[in-house]
N, C-alpha and C. Protein backbone atom coordinates (compact mmCIF):
# COMPACT_ATOMS: atom_id res chain seq x y z
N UNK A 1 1.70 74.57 -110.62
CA UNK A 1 0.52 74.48 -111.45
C UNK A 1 -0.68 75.21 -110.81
N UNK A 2 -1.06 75.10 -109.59
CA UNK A 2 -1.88 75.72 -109.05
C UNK A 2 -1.81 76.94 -108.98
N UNK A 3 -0.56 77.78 -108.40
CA UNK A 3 -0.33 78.68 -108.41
C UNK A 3 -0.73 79.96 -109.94
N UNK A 4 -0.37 78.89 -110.96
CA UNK A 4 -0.51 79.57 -112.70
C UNK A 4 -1.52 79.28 -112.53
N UNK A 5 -2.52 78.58 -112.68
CA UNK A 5 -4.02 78.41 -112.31
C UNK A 5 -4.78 79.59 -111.89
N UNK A 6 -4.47 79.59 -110.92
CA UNK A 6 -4.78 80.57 -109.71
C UNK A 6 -4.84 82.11 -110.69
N UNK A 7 -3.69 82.79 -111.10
CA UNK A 7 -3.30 83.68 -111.52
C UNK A 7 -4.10 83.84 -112.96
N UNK A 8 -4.28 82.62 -113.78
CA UNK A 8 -4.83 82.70 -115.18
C UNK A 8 -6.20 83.37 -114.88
N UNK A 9 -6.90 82.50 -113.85
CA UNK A 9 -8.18 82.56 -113.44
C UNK A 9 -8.13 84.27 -113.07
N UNK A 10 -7.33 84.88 -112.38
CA UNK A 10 -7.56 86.66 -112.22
C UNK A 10 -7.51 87.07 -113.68
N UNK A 11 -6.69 86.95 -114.23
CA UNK A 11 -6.71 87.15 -116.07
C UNK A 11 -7.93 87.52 -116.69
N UNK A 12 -8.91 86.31 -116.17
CA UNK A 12 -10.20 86.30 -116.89
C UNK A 12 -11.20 86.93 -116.44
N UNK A 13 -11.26 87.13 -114.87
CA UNK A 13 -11.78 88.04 -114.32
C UNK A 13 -11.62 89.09 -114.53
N UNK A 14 -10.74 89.89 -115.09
CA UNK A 14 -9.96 91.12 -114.99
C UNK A 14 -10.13 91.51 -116.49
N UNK A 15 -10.56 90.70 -117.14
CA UNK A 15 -11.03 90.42 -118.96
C UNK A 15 -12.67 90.63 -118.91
N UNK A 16 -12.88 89.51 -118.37
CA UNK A 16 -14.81 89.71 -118.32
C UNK A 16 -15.88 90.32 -117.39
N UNK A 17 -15.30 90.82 -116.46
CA UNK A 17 -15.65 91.80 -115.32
C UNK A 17 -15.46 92.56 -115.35
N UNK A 18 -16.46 93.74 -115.05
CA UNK A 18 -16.09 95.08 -114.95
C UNK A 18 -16.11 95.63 -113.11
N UNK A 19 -14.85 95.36 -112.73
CA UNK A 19 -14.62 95.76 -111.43
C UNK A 19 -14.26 97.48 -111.38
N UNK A 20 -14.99 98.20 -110.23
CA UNK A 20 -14.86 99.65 -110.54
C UNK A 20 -14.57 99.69 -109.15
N UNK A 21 -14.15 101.16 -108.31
CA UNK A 21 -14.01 101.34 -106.59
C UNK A 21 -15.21 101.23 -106.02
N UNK A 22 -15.11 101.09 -105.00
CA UNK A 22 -16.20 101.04 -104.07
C UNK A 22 -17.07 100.05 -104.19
N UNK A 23 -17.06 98.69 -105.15
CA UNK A 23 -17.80 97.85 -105.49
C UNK A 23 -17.33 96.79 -104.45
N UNK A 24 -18.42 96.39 -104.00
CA UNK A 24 -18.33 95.12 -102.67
C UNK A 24 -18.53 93.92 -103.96
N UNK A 25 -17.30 92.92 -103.21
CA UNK A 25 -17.25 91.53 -103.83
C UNK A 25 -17.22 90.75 -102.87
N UNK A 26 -17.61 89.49 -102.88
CA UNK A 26 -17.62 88.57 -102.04
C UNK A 26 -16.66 87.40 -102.50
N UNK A 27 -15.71 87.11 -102.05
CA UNK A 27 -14.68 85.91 -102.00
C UNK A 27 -14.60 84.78 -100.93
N UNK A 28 -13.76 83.92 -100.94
CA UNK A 28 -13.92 82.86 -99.99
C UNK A 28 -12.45 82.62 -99.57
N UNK A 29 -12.08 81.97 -98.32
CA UNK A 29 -10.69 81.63 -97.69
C UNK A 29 -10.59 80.33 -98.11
N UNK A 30 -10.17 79.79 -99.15
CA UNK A 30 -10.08 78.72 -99.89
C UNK A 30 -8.91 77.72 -98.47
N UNK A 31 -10.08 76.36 -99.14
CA UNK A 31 -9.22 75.08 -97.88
C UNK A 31 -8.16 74.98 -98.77
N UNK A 32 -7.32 74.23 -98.54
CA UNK A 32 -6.36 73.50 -99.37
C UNK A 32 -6.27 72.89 -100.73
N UNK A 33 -7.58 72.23 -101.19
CA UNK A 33 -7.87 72.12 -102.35
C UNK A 33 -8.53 72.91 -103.02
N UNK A 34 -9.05 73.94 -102.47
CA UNK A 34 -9.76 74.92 -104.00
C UNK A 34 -8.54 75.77 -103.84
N UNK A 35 -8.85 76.45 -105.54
CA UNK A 35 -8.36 77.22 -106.29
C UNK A 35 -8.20 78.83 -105.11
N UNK A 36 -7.15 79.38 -105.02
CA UNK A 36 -6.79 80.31 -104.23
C UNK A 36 -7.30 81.48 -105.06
N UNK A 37 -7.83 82.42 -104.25
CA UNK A 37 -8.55 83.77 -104.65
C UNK A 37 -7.04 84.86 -104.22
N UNK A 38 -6.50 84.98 -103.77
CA UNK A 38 -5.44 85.72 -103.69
C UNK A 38 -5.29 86.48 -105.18
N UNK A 39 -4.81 86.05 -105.96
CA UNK A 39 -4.97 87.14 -107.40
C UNK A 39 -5.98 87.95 -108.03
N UNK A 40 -7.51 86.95 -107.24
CA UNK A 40 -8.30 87.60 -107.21
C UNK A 40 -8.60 89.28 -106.91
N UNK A 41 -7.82 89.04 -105.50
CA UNK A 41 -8.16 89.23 -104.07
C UNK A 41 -7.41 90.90 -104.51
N UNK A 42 -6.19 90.62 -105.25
CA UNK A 42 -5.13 91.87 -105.10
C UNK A 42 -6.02 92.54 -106.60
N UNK A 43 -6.16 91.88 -107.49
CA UNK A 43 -7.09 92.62 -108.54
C UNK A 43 -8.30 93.48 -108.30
N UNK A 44 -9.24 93.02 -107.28
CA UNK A 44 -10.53 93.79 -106.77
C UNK A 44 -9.77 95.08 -105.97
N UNK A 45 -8.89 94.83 -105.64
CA UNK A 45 -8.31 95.86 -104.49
C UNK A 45 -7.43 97.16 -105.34
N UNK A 46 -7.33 96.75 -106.34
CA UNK A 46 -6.28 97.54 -107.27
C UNK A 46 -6.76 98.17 -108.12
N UNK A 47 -8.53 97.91 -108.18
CA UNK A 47 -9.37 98.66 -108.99
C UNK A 47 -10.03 99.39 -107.99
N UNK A 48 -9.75 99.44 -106.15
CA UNK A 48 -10.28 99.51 -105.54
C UNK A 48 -11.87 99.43 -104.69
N UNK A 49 -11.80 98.20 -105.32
CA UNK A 49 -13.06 97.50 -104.69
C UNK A 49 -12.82 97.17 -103.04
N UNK A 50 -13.87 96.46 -102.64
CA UNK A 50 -14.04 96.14 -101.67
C UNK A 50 -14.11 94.45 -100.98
N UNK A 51 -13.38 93.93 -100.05
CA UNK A 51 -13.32 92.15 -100.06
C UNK A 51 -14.71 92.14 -98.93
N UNK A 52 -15.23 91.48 -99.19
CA UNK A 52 -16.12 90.50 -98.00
C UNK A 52 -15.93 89.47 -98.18
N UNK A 53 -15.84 88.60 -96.91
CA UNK A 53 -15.75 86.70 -97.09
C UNK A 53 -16.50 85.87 -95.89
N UNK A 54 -16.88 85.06 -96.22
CA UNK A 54 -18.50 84.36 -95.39
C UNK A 54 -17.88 84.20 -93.69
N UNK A 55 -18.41 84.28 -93.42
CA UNK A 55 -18.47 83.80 -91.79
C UNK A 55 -19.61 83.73 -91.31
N UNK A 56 -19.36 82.12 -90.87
CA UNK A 56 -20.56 81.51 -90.04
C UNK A 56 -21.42 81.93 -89.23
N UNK A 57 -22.72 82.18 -88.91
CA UNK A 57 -23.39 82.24 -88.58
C UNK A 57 -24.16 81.65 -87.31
N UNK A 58 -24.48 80.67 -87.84
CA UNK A 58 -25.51 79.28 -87.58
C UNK A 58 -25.38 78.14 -87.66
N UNK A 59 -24.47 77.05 -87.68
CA UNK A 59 -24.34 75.95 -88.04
C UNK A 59 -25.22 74.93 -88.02
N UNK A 60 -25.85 74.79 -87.19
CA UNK A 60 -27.35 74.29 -86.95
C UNK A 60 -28.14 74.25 -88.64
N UNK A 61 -28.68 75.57 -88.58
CA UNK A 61 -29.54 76.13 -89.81
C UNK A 61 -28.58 76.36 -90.91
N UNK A 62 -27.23 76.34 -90.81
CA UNK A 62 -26.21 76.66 -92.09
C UNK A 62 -26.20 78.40 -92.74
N UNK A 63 -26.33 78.65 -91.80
CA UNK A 63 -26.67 80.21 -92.48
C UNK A 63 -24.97 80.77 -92.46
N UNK A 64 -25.17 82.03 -93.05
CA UNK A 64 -23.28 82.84 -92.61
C UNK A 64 -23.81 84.01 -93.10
N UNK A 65 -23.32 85.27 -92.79
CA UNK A 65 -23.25 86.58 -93.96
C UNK A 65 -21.76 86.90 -94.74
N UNK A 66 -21.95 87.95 -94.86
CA UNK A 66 -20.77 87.97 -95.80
C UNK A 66 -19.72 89.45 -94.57
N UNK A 67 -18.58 89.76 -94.17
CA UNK A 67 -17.82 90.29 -93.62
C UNK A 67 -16.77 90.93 -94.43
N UNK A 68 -16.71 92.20 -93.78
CA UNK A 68 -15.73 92.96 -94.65
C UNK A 68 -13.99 91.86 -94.34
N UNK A 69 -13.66 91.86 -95.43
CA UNK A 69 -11.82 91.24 -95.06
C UNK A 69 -10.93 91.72 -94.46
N UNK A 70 -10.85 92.43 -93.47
CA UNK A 70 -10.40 93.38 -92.41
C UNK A 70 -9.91 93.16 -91.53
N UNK A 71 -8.67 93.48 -90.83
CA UNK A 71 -8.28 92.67 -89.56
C UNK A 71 -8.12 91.12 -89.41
N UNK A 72 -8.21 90.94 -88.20
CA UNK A 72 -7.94 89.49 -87.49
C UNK A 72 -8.75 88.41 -88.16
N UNK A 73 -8.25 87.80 -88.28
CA UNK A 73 -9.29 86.31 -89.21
C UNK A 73 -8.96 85.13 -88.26
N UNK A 74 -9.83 84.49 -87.55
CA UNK A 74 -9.92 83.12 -87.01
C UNK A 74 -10.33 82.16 -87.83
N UNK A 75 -9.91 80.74 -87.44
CA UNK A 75 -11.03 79.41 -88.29
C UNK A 75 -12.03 79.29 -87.49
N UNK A 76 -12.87 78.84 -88.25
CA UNK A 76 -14.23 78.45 -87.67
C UNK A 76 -14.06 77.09 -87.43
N UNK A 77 -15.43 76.29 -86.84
CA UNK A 77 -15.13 75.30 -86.61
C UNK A 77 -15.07 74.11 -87.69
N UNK A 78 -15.23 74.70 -88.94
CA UNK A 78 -15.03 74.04 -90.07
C UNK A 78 -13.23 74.11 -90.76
N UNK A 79 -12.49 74.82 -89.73
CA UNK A 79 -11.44 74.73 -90.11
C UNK A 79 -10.82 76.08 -91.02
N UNK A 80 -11.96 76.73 -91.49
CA UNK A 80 -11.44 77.96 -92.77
C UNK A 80 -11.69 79.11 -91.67
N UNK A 81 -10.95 80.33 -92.58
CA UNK A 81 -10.63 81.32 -91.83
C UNK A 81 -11.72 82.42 -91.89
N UNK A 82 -11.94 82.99 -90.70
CA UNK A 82 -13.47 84.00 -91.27
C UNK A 82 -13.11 85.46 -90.49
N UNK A 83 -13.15 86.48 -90.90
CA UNK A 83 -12.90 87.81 -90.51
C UNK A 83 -13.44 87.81 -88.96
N UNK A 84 -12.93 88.56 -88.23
CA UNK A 84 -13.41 88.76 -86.50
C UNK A 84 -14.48 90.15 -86.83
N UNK A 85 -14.19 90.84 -87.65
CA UNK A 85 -14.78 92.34 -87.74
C UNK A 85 -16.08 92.18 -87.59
N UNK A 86 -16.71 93.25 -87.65
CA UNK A 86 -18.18 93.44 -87.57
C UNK A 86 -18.80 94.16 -89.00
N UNK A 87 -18.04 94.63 -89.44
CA UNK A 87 -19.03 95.48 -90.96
C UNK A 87 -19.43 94.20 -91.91
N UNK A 88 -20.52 94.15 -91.60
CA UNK A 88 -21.15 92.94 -92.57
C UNK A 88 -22.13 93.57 -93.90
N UNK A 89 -22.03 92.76 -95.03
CA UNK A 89 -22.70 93.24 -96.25
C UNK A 89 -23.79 93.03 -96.50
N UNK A 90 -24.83 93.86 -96.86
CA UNK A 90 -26.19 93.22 -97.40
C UNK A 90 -25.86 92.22 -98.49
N UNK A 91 -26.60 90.68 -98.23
CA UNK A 91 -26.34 89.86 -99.67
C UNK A 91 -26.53 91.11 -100.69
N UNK A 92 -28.06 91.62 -100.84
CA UNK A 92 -27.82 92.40 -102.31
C UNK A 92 -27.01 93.72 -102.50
N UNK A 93 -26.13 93.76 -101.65
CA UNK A 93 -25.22 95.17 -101.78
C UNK A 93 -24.46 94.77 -102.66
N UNK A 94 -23.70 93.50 -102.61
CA UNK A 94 -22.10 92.66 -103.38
C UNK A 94 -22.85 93.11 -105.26
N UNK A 95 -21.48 93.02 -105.16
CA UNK A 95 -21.68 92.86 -107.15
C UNK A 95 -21.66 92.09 -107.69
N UNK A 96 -20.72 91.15 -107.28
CA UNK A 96 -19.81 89.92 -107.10
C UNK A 96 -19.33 89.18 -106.14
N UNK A 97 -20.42 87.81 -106.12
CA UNK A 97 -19.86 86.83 -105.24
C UNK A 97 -19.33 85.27 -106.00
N UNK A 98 -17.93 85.13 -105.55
CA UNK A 98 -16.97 84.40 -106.15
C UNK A 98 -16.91 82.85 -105.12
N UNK A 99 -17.68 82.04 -105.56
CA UNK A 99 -17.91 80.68 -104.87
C UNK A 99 -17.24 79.78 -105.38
N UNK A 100 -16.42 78.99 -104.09
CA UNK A 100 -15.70 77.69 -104.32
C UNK A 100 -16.92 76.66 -104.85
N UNK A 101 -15.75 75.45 -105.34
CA UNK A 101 -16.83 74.78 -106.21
C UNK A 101 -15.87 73.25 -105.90
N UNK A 102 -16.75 72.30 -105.92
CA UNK A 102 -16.16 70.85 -105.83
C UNK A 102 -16.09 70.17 -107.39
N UNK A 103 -17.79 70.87 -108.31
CA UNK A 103 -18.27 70.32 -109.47
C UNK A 103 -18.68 70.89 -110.02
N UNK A 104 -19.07 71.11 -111.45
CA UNK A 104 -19.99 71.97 -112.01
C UNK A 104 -20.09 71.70 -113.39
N UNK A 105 -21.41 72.02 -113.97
CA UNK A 105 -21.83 71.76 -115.28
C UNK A 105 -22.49 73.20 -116.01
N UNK A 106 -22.25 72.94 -117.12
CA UNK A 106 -22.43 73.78 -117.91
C UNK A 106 -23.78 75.14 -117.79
N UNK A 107 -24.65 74.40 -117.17
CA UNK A 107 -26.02 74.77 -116.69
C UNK A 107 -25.99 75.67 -115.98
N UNK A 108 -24.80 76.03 -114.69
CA UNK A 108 -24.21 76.15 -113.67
C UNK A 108 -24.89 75.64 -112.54
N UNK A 109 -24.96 74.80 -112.40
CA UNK A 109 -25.09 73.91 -111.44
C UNK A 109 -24.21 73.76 -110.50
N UNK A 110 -23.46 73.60 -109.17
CA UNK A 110 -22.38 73.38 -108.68
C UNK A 110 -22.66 72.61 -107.52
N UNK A 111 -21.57 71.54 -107.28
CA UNK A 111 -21.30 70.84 -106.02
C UNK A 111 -20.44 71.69 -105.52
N UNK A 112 -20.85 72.14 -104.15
CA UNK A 112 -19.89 72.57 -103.05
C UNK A 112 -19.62 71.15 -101.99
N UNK A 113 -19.43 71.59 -100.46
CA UNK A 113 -18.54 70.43 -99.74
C UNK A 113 -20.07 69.91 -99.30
N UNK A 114 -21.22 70.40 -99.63
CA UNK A 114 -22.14 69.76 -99.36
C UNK A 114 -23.09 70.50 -98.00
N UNK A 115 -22.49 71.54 -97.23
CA UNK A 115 -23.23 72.01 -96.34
C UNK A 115 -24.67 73.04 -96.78
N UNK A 116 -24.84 73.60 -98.06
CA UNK A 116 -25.69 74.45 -98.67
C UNK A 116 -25.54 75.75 -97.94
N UNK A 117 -24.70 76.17 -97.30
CA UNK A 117 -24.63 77.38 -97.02
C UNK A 117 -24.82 78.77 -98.40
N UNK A 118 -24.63 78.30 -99.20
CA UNK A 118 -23.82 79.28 -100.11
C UNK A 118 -26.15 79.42 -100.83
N UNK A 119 -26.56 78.34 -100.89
CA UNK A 119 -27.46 77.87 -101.50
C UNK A 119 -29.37 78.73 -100.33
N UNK A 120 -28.85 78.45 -99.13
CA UNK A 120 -29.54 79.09 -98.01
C UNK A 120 -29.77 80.71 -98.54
N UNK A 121 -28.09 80.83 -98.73
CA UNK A 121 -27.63 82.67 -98.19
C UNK A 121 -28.28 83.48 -99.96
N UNK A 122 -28.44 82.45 -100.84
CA UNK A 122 -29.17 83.15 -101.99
C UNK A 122 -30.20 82.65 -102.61
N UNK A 123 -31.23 82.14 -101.77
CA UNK A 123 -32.45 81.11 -102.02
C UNK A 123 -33.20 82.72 -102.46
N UNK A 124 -33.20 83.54 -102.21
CA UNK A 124 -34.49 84.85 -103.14
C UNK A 124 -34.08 84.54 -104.45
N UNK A 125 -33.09 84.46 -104.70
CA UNK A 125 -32.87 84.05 -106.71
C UNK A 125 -33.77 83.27 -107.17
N UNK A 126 -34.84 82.29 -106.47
CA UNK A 126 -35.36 81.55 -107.08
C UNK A 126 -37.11 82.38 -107.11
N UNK A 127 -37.46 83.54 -106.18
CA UNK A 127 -37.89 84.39 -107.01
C UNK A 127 -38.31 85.01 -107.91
N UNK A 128 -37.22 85.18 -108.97
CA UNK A 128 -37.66 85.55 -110.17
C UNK A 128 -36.91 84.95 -111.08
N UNK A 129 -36.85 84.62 -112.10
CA UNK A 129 -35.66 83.99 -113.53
C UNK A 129 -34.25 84.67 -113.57
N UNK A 130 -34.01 86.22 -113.08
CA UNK A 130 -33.29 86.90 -113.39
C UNK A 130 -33.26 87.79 -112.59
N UNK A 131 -31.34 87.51 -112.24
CA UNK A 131 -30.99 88.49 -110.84
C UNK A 131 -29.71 89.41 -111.64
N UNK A 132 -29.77 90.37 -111.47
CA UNK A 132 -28.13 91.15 -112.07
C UNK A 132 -27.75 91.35 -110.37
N UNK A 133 -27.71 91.15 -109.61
CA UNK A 133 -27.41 91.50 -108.38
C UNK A 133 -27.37 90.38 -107.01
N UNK A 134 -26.38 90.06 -106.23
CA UNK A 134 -25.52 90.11 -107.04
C UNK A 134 -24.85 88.58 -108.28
N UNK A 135 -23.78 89.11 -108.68
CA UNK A 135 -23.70 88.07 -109.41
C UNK A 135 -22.78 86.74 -109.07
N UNK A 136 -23.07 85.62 -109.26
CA UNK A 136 -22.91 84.45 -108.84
C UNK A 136 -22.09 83.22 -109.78
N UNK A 137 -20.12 83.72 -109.20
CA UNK A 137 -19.00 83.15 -110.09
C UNK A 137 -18.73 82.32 -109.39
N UNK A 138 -18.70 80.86 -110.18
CA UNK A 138 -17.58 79.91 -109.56
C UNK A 138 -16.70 80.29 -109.76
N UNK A 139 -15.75 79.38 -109.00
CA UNK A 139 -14.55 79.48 -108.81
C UNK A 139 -13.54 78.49 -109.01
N UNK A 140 -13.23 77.61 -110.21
CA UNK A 140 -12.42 76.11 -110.30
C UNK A 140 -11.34 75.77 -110.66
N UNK A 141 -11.12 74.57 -111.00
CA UNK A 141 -9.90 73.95 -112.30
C UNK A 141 -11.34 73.50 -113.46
N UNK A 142 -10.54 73.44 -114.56
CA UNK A 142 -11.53 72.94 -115.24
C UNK A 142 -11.40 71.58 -115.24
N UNK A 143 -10.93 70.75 -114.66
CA UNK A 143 -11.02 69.15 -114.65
C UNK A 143 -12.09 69.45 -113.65
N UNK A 144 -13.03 70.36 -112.96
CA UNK A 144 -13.89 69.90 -112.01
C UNK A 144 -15.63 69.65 -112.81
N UNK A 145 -15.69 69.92 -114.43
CA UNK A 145 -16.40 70.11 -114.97
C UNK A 145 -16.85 68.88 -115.56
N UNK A 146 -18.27 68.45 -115.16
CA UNK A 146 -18.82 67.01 -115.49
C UNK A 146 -20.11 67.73 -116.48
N UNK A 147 -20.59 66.38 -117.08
CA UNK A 147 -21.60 66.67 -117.49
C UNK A 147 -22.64 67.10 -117.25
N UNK A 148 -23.52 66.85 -116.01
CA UNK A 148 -24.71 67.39 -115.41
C UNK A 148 -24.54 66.76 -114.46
N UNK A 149 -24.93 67.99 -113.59
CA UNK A 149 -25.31 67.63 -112.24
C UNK A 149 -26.63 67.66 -112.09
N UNK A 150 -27.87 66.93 -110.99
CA UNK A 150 -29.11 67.08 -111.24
C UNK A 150 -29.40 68.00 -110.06
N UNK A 151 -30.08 68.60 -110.53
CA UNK A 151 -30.41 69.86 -109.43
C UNK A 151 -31.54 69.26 -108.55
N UNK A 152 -31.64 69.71 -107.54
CA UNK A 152 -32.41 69.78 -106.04
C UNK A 152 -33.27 70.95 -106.64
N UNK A 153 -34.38 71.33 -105.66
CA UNK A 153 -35.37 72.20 -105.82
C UNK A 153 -34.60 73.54 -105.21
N UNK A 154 -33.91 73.67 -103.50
CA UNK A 154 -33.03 74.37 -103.34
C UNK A 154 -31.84 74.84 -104.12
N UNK A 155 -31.38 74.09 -104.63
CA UNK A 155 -29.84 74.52 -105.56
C UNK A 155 -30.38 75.81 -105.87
N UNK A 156 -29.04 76.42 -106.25
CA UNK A 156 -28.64 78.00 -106.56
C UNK A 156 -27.96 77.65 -108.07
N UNK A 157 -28.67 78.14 -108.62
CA UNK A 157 -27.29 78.31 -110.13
C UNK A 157 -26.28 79.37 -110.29
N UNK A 158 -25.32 79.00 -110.66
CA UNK A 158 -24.66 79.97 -111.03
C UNK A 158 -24.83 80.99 -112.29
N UNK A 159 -23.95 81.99 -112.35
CA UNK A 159 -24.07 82.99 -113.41
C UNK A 159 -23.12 83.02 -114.57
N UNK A 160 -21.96 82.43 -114.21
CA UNK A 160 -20.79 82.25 -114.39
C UNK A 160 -19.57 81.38 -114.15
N UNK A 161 -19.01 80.09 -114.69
CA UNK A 161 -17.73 79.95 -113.97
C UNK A 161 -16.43 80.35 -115.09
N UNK A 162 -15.77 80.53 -114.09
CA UNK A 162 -14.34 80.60 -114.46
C UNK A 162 -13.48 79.91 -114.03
N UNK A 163 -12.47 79.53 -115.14
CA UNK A 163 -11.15 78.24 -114.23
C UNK A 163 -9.96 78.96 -115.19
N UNK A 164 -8.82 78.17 -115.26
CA UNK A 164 -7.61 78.45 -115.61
C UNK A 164 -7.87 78.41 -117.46
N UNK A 165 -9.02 77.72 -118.09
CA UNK A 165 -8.94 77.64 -119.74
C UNK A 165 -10.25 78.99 -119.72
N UNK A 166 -10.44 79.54 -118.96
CA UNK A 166 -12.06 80.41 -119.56
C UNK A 166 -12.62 80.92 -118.78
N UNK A 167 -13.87 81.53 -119.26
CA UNK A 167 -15.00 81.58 -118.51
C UNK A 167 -16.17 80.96 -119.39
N UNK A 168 -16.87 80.73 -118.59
CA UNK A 168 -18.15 80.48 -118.70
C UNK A 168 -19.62 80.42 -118.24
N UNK A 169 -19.96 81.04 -119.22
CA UNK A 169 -21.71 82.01 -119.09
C UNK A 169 -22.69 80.41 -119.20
N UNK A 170 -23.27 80.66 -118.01
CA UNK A 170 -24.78 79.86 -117.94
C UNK A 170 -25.47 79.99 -118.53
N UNK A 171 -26.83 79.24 -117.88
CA UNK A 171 -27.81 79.28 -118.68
C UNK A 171 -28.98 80.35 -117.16
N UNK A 172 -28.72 81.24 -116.94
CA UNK A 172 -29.52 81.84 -115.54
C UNK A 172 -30.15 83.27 -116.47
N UNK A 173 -29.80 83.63 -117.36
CA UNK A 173 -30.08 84.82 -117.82
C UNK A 173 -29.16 86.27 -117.61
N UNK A 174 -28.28 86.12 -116.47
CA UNK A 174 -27.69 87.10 -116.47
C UNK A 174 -25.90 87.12 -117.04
């Protein structure tokens, strides 16, 4: 089930995205319970895009950047796997950054595992009403979809989620 999951979810990406070469995306080394980016992962690459995936930073302050997917990958001390390389991405270079998700509501609102890393690394969105750059996809099952979540002053909205029944467009403007 996960596995078809997994795969539906590239479907829709590969439907409502316009992935072109040379376009930097940002993905994640999914724990055990989120939804695996792997179909993702071979789709961005086959249009010849580009992978980056977070590695820690700061744990203290929660910060990470984003790393090309390249070579040797260690866990961090959170257990997930993070590239050893050095070519790191400007946040606003990506086109597409594809975020695990615990929860999420229609609004795009999302519970992650609770550290705000993801929330830190794109706090300029709150800036202005409207970012095309980059853009900001969950990543789920759709049983992770509640009614509202109440947002914090920090929270990040999303732009987009997608799960195994869809996608779905927020309310962020882009």
């Amino acid at each position: 089930m996960r596995e078809s999951a997994a795969r539906r979810v590239a479907l829709h990406v590969q439907h409502h995205f316009s992935l072109h070469p040379g376009q930097r995306i940002a993905l994640y080394n999914p724990t055990p319970e989120e939804l695996d980016v792997a179909p993702i992962a071979a789709l961005v690459l086959r249009h010849g895009g580009r992978i980056f995936v977070p590695r820690l930073t700061d744990r203290r302050r929660r910060r990470m950047q984003f790393v090309a997917a390249s070579g040797p990958m260690r866990p961090n001390p959170l257990g997930i796997l993070e590239p050893e390389g050095r070519e790191v991405a400007a946040i606003r270079s990506l086109a597409l950054v594809f975020v695990p998700l615990v929860g999420f509501d229609a609004s795009g609102m999302r519970l992650g595992m609770g550290a705000g890393y993801y929330d830190r690394a794109f706090a300029f969105r709150h800036l202005r009403s409207v970012w095309h750059r980059p853009r900001l996809v969950g990543i789920g099952f759709a049983l992770q979809r509640v009614t509202a979540i109440a947002a914090a002053a920090h929270d990040v909205r999303l732009d987009a989620i997608v799960t195994e029944e869809g996608i779905l467009r927020c309310r962020t403007g882009c």
